[in-house]
Protein backbone atom coordinates (compact mmCIF):
# COMPACT_ATOMS: atom_id res chain seq x y z
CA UNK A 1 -36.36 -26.97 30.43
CA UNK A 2 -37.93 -23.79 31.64
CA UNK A 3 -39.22 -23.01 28.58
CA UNK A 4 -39.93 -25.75 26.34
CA UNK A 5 -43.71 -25.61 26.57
CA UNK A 6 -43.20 -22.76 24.20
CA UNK A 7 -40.66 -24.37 22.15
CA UNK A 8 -43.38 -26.89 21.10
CA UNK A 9 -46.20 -24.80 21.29
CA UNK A 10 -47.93 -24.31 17.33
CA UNK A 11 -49.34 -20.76 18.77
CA UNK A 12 -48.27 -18.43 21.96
CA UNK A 13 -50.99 -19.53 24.42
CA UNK A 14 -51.87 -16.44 26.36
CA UNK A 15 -49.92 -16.96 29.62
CA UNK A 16 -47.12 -17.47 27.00
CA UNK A 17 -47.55 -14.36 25.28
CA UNK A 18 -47.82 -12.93 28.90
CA UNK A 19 -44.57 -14.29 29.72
CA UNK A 20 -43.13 -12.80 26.42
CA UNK A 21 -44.39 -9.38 27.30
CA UNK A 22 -42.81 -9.57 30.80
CA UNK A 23 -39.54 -10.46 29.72
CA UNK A 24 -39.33 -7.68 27.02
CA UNK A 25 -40.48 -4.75 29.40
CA UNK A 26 -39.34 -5.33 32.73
CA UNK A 27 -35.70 -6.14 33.11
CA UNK A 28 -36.19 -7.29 37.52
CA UNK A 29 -38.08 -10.52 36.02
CA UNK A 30 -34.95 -11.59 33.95
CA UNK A 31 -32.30 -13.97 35.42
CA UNK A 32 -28.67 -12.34 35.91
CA UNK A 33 -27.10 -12.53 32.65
CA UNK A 34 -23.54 -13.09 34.26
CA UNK A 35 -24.50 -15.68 37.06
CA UNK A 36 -23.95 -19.21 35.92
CA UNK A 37 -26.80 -21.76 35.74
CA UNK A 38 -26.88 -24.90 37.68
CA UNK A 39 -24.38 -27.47 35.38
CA UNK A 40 -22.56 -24.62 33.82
CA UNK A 41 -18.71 -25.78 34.15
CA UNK A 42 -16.92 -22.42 35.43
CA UNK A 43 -13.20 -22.56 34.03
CA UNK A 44 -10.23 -20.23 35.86
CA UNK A 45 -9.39 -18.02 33.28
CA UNK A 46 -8.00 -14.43 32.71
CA UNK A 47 -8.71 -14.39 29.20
CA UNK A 48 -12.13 -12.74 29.67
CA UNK A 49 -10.99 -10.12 32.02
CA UNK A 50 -8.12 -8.95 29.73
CA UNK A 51 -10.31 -8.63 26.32
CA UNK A 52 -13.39 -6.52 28.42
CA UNK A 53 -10.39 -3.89 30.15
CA UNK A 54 -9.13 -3.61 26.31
CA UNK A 55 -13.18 -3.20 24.72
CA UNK A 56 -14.46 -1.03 27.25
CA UNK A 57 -11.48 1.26 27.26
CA UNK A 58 -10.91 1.84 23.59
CA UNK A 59 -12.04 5.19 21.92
CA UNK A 60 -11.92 4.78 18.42
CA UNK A 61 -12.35 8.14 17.75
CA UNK A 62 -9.04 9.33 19.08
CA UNK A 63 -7.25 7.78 16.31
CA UNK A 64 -5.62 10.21 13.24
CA UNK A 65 -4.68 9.34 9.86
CA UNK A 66 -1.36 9.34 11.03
CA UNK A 67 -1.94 6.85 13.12
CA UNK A 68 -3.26 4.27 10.68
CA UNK A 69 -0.41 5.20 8.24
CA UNK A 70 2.29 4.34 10.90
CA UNK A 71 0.25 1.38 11.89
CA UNK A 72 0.13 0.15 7.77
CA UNK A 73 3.98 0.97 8.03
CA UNK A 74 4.92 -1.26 10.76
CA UNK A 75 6.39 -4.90 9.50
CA UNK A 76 4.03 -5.90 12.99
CA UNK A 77 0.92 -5.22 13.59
CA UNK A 78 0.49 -4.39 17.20
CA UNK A 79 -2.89 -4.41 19.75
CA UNK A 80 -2.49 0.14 19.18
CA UNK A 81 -1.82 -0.37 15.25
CA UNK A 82 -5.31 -2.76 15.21
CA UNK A 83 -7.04 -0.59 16.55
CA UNK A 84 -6.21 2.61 14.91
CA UNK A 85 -7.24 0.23 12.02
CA UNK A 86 -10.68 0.09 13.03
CA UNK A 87 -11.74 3.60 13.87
CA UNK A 88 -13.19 5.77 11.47
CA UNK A 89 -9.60 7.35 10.49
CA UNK A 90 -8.82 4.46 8.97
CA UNK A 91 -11.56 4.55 6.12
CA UNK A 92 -10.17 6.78 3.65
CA UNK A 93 -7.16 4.40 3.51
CA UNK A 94 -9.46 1.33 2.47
CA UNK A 95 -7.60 0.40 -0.69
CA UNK A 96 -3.98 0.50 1.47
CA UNK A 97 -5.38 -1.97 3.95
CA UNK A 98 -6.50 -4.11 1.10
CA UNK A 99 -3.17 -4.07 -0.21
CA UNK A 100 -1.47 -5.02 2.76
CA UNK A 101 -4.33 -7.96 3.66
CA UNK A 102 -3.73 -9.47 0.59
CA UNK A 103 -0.36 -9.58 0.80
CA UNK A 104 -0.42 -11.33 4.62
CA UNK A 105 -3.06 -13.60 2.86
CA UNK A 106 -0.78 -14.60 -0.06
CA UNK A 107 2.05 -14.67 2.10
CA UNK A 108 0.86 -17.51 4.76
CA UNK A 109 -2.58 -18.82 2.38
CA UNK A 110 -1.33 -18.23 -1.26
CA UNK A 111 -4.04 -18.09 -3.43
CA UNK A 112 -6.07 -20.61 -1.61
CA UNK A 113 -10.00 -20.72 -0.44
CA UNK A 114 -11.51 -23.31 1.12
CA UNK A 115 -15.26 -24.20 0.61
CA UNK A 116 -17.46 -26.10 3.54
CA UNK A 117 -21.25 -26.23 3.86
CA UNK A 118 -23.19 -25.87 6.90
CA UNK A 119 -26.16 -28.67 7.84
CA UNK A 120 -28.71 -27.58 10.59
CA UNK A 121 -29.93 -31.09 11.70
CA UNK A 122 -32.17 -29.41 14.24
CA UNK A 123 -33.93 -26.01 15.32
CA UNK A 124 -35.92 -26.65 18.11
CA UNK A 125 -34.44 -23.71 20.47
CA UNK A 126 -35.00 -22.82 24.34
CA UNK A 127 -33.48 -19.50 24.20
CA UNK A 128 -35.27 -15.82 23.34
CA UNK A 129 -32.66 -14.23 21.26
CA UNK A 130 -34.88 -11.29 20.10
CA UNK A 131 -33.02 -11.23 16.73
CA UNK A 132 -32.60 -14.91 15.79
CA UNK A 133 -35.49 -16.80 13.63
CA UNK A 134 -34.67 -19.71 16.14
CA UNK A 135 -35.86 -18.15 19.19
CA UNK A 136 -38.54 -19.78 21.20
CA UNK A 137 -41.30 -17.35 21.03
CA UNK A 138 -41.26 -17.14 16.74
CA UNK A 139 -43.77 -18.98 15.47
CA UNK A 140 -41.91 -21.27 12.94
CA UNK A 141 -41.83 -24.29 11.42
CA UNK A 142 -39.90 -26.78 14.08
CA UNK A 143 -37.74 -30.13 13.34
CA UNK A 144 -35.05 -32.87 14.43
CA UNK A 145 -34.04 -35.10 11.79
CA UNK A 146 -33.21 -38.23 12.59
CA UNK A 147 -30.53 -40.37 12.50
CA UNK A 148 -31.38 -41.91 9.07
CA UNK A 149 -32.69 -38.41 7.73
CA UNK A 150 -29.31 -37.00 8.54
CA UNK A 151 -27.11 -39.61 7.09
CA UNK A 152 -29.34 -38.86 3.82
CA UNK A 153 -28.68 -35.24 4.55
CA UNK A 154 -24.94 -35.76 4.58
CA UNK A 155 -25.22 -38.49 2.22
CA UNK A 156 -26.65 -35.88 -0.82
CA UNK A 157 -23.84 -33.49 0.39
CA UNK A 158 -21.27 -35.24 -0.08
CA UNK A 159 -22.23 -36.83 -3.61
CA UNK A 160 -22.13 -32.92 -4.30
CA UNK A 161 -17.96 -33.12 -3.82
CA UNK A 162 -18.11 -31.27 -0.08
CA UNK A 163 -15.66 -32.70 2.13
CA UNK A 164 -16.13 -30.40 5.01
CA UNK A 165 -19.29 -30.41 6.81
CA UNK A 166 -20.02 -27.89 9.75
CA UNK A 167 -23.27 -29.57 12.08
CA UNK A 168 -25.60 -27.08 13.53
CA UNK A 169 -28.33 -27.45 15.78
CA UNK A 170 -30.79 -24.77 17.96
CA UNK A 171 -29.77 -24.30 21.49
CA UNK A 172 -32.16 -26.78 23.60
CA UNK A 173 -30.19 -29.45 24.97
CA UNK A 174 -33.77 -31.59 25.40
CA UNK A 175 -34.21 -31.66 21.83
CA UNK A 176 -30.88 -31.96 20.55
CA UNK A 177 -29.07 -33.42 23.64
CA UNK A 178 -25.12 -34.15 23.40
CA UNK A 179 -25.70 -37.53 22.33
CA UNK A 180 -27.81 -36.81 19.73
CA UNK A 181 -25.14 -34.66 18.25
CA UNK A 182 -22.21 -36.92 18.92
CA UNK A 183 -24.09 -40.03 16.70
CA UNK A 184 -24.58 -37.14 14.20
CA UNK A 185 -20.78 -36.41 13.99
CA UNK A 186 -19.85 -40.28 14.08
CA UNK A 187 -22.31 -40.11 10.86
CA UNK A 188 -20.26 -37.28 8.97
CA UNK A 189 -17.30 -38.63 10.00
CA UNK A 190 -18.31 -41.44 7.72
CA UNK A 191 -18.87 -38.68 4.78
CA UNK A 192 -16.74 -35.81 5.47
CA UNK A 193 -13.10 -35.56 6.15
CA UNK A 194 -13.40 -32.27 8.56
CA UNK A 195 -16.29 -32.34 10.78
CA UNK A 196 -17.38 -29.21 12.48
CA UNK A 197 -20.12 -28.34 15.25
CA UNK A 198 -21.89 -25.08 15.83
CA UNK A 199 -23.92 -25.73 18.90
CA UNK A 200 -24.96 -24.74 22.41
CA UNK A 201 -21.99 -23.85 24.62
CA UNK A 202 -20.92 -27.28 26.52
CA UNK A 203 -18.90 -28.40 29.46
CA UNK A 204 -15.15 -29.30 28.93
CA UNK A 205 -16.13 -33.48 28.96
CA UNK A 206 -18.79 -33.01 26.56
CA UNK A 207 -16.76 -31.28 24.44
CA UNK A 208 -14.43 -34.22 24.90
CA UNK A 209 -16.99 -36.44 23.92
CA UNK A 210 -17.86 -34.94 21.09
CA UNK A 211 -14.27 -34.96 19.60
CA UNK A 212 -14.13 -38.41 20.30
CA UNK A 213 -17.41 -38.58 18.10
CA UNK A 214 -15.77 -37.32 15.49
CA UNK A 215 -15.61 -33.36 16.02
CA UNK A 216 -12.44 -31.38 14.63
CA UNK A 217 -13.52 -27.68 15.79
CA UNK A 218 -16.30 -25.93 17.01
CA UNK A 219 -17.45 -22.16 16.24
CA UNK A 220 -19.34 -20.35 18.66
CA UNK A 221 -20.86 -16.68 18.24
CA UNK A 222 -20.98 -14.32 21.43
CA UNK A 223 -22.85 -12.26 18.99
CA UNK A 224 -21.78 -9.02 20.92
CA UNK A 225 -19.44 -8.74 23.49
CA UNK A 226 -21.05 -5.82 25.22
CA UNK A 227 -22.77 -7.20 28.13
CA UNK A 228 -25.01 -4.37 28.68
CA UNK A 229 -26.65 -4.91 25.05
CA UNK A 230 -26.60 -8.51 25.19
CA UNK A 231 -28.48 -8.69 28.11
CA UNK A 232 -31.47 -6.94 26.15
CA UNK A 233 -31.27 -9.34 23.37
CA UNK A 234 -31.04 -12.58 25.10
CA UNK A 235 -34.24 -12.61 27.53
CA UNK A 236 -34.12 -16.28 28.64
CA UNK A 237 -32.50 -19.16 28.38
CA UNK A 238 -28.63 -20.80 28.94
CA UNK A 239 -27.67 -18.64 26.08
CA UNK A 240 -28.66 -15.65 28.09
CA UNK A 241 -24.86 -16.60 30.38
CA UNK A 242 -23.28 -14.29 28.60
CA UNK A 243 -19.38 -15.21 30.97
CA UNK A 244 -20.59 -19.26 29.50
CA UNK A 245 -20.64 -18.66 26.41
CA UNK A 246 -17.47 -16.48 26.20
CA UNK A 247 -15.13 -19.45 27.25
CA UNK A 248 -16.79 -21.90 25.53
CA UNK A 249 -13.81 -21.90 22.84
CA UNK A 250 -11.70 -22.34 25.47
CA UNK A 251 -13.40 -25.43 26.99
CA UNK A 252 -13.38 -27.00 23.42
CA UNK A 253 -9.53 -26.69 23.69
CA UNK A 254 -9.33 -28.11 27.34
CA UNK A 255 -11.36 -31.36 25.12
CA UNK A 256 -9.35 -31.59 22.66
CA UNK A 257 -10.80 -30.36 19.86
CA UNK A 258 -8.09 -29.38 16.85
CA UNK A 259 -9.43 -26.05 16.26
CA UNK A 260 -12.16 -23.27 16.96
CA UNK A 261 -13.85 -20.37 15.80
CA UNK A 262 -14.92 -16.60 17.09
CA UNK A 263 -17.40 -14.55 16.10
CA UNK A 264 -19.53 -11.31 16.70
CA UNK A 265 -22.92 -11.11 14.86
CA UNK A 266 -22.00 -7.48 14.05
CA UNK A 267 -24.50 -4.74 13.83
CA UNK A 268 -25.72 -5.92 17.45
CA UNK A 269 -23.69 -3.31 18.82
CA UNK A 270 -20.83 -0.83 18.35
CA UNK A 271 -19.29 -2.83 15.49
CA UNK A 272 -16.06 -0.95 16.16
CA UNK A 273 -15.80 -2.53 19.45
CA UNK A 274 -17.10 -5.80 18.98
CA UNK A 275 -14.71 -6.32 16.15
CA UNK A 276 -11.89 -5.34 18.59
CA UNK A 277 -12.75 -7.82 21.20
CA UNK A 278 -13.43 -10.68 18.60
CA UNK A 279 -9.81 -10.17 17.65
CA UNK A 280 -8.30 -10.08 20.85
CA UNK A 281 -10.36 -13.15 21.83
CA UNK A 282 -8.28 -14.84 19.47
CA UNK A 283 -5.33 -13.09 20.16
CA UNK A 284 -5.16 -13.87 23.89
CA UNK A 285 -6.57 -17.23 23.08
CA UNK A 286 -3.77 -18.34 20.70
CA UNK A 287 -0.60 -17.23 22.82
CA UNK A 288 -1.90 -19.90 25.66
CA UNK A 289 -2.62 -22.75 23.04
CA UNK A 290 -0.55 -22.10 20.35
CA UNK A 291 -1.17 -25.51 18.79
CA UNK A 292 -4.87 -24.68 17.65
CA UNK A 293 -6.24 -23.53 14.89
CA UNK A 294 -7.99 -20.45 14.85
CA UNK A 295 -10.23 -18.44 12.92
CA UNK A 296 -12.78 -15.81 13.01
CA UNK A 297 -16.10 -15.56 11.34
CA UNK A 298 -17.65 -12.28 10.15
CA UNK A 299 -21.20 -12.21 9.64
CA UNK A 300 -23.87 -9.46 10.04
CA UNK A 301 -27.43 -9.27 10.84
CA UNK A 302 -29.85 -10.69 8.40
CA UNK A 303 -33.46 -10.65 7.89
CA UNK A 304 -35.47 -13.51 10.03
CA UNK A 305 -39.01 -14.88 9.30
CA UNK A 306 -41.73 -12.87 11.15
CA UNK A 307 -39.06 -9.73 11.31
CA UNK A 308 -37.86 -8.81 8.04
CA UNK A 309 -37.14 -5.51 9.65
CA UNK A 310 -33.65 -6.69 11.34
CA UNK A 311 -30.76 -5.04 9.53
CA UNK A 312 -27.05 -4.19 10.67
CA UNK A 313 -26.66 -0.90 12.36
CA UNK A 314 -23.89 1.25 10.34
CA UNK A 315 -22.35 -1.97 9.41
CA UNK A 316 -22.03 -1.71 5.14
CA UNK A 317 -19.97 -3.31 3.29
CA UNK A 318 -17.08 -0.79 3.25
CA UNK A 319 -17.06 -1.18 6.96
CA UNK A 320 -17.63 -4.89 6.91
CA UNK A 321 -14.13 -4.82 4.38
CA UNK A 322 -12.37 -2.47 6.97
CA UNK A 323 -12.83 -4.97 9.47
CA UNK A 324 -11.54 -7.84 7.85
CA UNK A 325 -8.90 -6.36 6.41
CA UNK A 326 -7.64 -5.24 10.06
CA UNK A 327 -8.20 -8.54 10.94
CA UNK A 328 -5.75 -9.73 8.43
CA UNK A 329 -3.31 -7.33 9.22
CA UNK A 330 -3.47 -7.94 13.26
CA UNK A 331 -3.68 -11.88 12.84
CA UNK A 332 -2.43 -13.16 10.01
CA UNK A 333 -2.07 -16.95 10.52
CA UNK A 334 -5.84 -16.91 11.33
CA UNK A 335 -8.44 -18.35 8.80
CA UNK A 336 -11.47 -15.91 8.52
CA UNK A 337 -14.67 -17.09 6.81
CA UNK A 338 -17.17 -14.74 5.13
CA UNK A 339 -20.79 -16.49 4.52
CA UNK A 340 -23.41 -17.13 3.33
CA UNK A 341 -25.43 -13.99 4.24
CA UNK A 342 -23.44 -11.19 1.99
CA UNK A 343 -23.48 -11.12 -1.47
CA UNK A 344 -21.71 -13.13 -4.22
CA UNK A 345 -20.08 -10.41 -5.45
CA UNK A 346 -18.58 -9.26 -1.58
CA UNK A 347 -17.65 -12.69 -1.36
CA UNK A 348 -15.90 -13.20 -4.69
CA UNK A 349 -13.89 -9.96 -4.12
CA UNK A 350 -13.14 -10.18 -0.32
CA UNK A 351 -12.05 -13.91 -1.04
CA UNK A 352 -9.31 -12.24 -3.08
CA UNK A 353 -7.86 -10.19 -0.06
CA UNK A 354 -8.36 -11.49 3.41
CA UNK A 355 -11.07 -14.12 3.35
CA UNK A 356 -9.53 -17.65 3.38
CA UNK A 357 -13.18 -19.89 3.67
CA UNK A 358 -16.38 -19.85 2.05
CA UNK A 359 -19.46 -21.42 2.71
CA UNK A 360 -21.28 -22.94 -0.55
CA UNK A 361 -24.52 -24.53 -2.00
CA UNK A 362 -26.15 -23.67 1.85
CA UNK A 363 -29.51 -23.80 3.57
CA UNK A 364 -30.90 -22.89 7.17
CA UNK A 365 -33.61 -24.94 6.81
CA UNK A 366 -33.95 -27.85 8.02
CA UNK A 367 -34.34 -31.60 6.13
CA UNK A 368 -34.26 -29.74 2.25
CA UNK A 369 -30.82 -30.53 1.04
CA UNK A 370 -31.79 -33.43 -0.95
CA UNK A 371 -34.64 -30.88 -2.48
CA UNK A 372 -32.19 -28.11 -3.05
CA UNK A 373 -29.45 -30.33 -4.16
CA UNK A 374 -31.43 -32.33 -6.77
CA UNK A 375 -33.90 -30.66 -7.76
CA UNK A 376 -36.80 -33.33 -5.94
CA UNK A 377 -39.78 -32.14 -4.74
CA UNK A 378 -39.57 -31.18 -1.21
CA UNK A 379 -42.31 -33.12 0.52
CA UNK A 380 -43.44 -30.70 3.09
CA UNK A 381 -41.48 -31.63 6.65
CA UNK A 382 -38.85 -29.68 6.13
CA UNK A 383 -38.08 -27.21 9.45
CA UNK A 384 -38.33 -23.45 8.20
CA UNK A 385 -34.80 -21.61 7.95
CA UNK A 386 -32.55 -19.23 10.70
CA UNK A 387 -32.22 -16.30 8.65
CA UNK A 388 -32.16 -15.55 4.86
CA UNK A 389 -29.09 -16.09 3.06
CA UNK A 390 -28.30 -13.68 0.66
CA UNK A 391 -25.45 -15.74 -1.66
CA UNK A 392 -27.21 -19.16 -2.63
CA UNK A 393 -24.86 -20.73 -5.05
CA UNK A 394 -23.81 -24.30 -5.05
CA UNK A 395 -20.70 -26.05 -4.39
CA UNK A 396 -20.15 -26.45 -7.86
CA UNK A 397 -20.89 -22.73 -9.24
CA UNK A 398 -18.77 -21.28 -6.20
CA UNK A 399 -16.05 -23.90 -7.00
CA UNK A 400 -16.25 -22.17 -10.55
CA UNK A 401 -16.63 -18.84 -9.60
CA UNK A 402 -13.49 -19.18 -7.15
CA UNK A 403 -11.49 -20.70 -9.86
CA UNK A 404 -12.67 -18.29 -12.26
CA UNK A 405 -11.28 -15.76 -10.00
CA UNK A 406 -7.88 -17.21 -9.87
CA UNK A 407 -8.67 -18.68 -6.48
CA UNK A 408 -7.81 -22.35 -6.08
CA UNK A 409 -10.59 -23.87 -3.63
CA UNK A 410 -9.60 -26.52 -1.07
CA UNK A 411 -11.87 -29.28 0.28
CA UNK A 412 -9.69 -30.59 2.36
CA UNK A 413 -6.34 -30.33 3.52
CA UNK A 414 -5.60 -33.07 6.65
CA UNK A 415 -4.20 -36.18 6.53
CA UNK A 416 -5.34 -38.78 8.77
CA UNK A 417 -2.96 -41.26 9.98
């Protein structure tokens, strides 16, 4: 790859730090952000075309209070009602939109939450995300487990209880080719009884591949939707395709896989507008494969090592509600998961209106489950962590505290015949 010298370099030699500076203050030496790579599968499509007309032309600041009351009125919530629920005029009528999101959520979900755990088996990255502890230029700590180092990964997770296990890797296909991740999910299938990937964007036949492996869904952030914005935080690399990795879901249908999820990393951007597109994403996405399952993830910026200065823009928690209460309201069949990085406390109450999955007892690191799960001394390989989480309970305290709500958490609810 173009860039792995730096991927395994220990310290920026100077023509990489060179390269670095280039990248970050002159836009001309920057490949095209919307012209595929060689080996990028290009799908016909008109998803993509119909979310970006909808984004780009939606002024959030045209909507009244009378138009999110007639929107929280209607028995359907419609593409106009959405987004009168996400503009500013919306925010004095939090605790209605609550109301209504938890009874869509009780209606189709009753009171149920399911718990997963995420397991990064690899963060070697070729991509320069500017915001992302992965990226190639940030001096961390790098690893690949291998095979036997996973299964003992999986193997301590799933002594824990966990029956849903969500694989994660950096984005460098020569470090963590699709292989390497397909004998990693025919591992958790042994373990797990849902099996999900958050990787690189992939052709349509690897995708295939890697549901035959074992795979059930795959998640896959376009962490803003803007183009303009992302192409100023994603320098170089295949992530840097921003068209790519917005039908990637889409490809992961075309293989087969059961289900997939959306995301925007918000605070990127105009949350506002990413939040819109996410949605219709889904929206557009589910009325031409109505048989998958979809859902929508809602995470915002957190602090990475070497920049603990990276924190959503206008994105608090009272907007980071609003949003998935819309969400509820606009799509209410959809399962929308709430991590790791906001608090116990936002999870335990948001869990009890709109969210329908939680992630529990997780790490970003790399090779320290059996540390953080047991209590053994870690023994110094581990590969240093994404970002920093900010709710660190285990499976069995969230279990608790879910119950303890009134919650009843799920493991697993499919049937294999």
């Amino acid at each position: 790859m173009e860039n792995q010298f730096f991927v395994d370099s220990e310290y920026l030699s100077p023509a990489a730090l060179a390269k670095k500076h280039e990248l970050e203050t002159n836009p001309a030496v920057r490949k095209n952000h919307m012209e595929y790579m060689p080996g990028m599968e290009i799908i016909e499509s008109d998803v993509c075309k119909t979310v970006m007309d909808q984004m780009n032309s939606f002024d959030y600041s045209k909507y009244t209070a009378k138009d999110v009351i007639a929107a929280l009125e209607h028995e359907t919530c419609s593409i106009e009602d959405f987004k009168a629920l996400l503009s500013p005029a919306a925010e004095p009528f939090l605790e209605m939109m609550a109301q209504r999101a938890r009874m869509e959520t009780s209606k189709h979900f009753g009171n149920t939450v399911y718990l997963f755990t995420p397991l990064y088996i690899a963060n070697y990255c070729e991509n320069y995300c500017v915001y992302c502890g992965f990226n190639c230029y940030n001096h961390i700590n790098r690893m690949k487990l291998s095979m036997e180092q996973i299964e003992k990964e999986m193997k301590v997770i799933a002594d824990s209880g966990m029956e849903e296990i969500l694989i994660l890797t950096g984005e460098s296909r020569s470090m963590s080719n699709v292989e390497y991740i397909g004998e990693a999910c025919k591992l958790a299938r042994k373990y797990f009884r849902m099996v999900g990937l958050e990787i690189y964007p992939v052709n349509t036949d690897e995708y295939r591949y890697l549901h035959e492996c074992g795979a059930d869904y795959v998640t896959v952030f376009q962490e803003t939707y803007d183009t303009d914005k992302y192409e100023t935080l994603h320098l170089m690399g295949h992530k840097r395709v921003w068209p790519y990795r917005f039908d990637a879901q889409e490809r992961a249908l075309r293989g087969g896989m059961r289900g997939v999820a959306f995301s925007a990393l918000l605070g990127l951007s105009d949350f506002r507008k990413d939040a819109l597109a996410s949605a219709l994403h889904v929206y557009y996405l589910q009325r031409k494969y109505p048989h998958a399952e979809m859902s929508l993830s809602c995470p915002r910026l957190r602090p990475i090592i070497n920049n603990e200065k990276i924190n959503p823009l206008d994105v608090g928690e009272k907007q980071l509600c609003q949003i998935i209460c819309a969400y509820r309201i606009f799509l209410p069949y959809v399962g929308i998961t709430v991590s790791s990085r906001e608090s116990a406390s936002f999870r335990d109450g948001i869990a009890k209106i709109a969210a329908t999955k939680v992630s529990a007892g997780v790490s970003t690191g790399i090779g320290d489950h059996e540390s953080k799960y047991t209590g053994k001394e870690a023994d110094g390989t581990e590969g240093d962590e994404q970002f920093e989480i900010n709710d660190s309970r285990s499976f069995n305290k969230m279990y608790e505290d879910m119950s303890a709500e009134g919650l009843q958490p799920v493991l697993n609810d499919y049937l294999y015949v």
